[in-house]
Protein backbone atom coordinates (compact mmCIF):
# COMPACT_ATOMS: atom_id res chain seq x y z
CA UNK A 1 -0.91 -51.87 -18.62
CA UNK A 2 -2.36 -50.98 -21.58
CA UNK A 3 -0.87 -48.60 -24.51
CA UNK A 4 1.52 -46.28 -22.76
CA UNK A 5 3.82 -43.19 -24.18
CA UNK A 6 5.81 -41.11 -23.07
CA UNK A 7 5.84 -37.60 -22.78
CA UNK A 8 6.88 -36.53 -25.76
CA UNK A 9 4.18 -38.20 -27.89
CA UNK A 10 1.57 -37.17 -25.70
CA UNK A 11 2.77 -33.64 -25.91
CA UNK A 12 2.64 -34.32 -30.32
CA UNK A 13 -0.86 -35.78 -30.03
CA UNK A 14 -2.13 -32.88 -27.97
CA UNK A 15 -0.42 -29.86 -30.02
CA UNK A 16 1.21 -29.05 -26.31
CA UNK A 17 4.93 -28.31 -25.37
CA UNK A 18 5.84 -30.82 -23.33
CA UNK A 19 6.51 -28.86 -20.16
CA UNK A 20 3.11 -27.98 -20.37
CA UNK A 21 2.08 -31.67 -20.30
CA UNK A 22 4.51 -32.01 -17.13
CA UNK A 23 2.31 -29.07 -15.92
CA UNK A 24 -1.19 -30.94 -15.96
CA UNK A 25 0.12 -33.76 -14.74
CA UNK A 26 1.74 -31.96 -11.70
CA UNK A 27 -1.61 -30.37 -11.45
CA UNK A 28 -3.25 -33.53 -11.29
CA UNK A 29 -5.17 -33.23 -14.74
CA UNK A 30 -3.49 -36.03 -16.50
CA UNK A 31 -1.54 -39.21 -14.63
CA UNK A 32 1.51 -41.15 -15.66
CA UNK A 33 1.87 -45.04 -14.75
CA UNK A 34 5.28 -46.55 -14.22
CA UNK A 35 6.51 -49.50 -16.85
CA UNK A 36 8.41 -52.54 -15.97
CA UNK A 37 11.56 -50.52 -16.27
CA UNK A 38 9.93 -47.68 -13.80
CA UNK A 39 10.15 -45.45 -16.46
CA UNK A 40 6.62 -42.85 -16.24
CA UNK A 41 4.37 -43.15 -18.93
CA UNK A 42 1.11 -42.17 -20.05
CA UNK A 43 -1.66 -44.69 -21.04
CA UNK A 44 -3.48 -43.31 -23.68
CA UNK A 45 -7.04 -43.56 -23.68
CA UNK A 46 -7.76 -42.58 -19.83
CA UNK A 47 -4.78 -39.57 -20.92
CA UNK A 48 -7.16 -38.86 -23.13
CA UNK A 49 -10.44 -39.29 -21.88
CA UNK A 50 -8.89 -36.90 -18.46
CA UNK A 51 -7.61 -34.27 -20.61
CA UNK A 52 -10.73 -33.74 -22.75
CA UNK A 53 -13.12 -33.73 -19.14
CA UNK A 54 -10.45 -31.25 -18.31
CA UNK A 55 -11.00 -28.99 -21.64
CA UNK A 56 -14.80 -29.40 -20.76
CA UNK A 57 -14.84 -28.28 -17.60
CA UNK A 58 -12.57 -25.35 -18.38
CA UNK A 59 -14.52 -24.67 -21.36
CA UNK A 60 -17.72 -24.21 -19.12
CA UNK A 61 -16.20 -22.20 -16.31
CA UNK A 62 -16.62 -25.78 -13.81
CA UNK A 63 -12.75 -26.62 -13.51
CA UNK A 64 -10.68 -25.00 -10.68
CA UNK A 65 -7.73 -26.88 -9.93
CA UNK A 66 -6.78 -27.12 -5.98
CA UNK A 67 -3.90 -24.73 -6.14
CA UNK A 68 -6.56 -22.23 -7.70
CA UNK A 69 -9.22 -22.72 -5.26
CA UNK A 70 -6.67 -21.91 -2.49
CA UNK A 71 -5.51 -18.88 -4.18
CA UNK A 72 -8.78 -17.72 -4.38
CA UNK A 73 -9.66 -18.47 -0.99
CA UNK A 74 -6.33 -16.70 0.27
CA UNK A 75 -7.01 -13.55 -1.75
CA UNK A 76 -10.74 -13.59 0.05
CA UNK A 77 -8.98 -13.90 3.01
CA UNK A 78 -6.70 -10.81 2.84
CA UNK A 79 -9.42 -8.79 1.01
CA UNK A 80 -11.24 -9.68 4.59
CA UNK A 81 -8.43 -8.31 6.53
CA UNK A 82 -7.58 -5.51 4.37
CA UNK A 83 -11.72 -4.59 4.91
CA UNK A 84 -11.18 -5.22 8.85
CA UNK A 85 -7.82 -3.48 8.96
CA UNK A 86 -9.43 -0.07 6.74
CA UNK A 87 -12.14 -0.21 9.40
CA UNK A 88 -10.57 -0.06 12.57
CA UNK A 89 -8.17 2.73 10.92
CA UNK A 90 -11.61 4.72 10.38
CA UNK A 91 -12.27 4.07 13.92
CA UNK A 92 -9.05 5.34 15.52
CA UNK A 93 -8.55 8.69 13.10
CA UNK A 94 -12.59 8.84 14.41
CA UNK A 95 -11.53 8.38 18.49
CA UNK A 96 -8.11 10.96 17.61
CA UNK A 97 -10.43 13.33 16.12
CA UNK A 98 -13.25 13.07 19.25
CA UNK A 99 -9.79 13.62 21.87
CA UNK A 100 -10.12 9.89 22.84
CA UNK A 101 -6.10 9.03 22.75
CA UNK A 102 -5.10 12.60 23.43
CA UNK A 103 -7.61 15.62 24.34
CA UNK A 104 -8.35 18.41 21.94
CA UNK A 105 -7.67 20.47 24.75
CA UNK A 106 -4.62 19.33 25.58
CA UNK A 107 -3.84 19.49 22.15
CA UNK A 108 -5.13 23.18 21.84
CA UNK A 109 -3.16 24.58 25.20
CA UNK A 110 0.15 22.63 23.45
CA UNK A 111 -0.29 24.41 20.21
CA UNK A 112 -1.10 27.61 22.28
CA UNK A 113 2.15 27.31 24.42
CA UNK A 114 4.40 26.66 21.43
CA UNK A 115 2.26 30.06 19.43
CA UNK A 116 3.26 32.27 22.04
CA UNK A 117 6.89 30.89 22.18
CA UNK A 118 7.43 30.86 18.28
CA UNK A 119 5.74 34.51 18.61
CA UNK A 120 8.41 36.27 21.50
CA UNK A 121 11.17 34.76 19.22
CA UNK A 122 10.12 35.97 15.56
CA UNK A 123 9.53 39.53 17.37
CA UNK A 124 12.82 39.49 18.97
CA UNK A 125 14.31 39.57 15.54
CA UNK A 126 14.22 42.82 14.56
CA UNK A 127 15.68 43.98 17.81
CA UNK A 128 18.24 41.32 17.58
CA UNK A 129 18.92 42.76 13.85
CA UNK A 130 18.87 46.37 14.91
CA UNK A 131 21.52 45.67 17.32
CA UNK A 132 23.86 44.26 15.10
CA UNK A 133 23.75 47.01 12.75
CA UNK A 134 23.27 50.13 15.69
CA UNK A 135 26.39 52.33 14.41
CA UNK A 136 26.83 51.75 10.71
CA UNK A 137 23.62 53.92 9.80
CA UNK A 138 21.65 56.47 11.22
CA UNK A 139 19.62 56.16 14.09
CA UNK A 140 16.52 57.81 12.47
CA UNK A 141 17.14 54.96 9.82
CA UNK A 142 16.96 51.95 12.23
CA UNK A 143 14.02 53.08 14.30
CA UNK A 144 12.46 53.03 10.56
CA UNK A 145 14.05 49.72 9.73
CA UNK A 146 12.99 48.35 12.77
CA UNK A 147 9.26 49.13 12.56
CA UNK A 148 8.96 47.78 9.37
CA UNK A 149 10.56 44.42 10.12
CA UNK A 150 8.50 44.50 13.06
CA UNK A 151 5.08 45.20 10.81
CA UNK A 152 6.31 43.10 8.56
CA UNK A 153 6.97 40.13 11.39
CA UNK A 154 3.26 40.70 12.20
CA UNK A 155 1.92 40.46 9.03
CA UNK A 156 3.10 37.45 8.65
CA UNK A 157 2.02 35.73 11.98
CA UNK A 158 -1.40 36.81 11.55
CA UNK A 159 -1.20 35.70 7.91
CA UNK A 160 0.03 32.34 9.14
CA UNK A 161 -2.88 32.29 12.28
CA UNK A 162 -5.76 33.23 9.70
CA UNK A 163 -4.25 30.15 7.04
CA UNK A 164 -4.33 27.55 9.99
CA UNK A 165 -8.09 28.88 11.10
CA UNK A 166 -9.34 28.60 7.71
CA UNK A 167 -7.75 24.87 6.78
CA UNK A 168 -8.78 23.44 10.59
CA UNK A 169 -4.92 23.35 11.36
């Protein structure tokens, strides 16, 4: 074995901390060599000569460590997916909006059913109102009282019908 040091100096020589030092060498930039007492080392001139190749390469865009390359490959493989997955989500609002899971007729009777239900009970409310409060004022007063809630009931249904035309409801 030739010249070898240990972490620290290698660390001073390169103007590094030394946990970055630790770091290249995990990533395989640099390589320590056990001495006679298995204590890791670093022997200087291939140290060297591996660390400036690795500036180089860096320098020029050329070095991509392992762990890099499959980081990049994973993130091309999600952005893949993500592409596949947006796709087929296209596809399926396309098929719900053509009636392919359920049929816009079906869907249109439902919504029709459940209209004419929602419309018996708002209209029932004035009569249900009226009847509550038959007695305590003057019958000329809740025939008005009713036909106002009850114009005013309509109003707002047809209000509600026209809204749901115009925004494709």
């Amino acid at each position: 074995m030739s010249e070898c040091y240990r972490t620290e100096v290698i660390a001073q020589l390169f103007g590094l901390s030394v946990r970055r030092i630790q770091q290249l060498t995990q990533d395989g930039i640099i390589k320590t060599q056990r001495d006679k007492d298995g204590v890791r080392k670093y022997e200087l001139v291939s140290t060297i000569q591996r660390y400036i190749k690795y500036l180089s390469e860096k320098a020029y865009g050329r070095n991509k460590t392992e762990r890099e390359s499959e980081l990049k490959e994973q993130k091309l493989r999600a952005e893949i997916a993500l592409k596949e997955i947006q796709g087929e989500l296209q596809n399926i609002r396309k098929e719900i909006a053509t009636g392919k899971y359920i049929s816009v007729e079906e869907v249109q009777l439902d919504y029709s059913k459940f209209f004419v239900a929602f419309k018996k009970f708002a209209m029932s409310i004035p009569n249900r109102i009226i009847g509550r409060i038959n007695g305590y004022i003057e019958p000329l007063q809740v025939r008005g009282l009713e036909k106002d809630m009850t114009n005013e009931i309509s109003e707002i249904l047809r209000s509600f019908v026209i809204n749901c035309i115009s925004s494709k409801f």
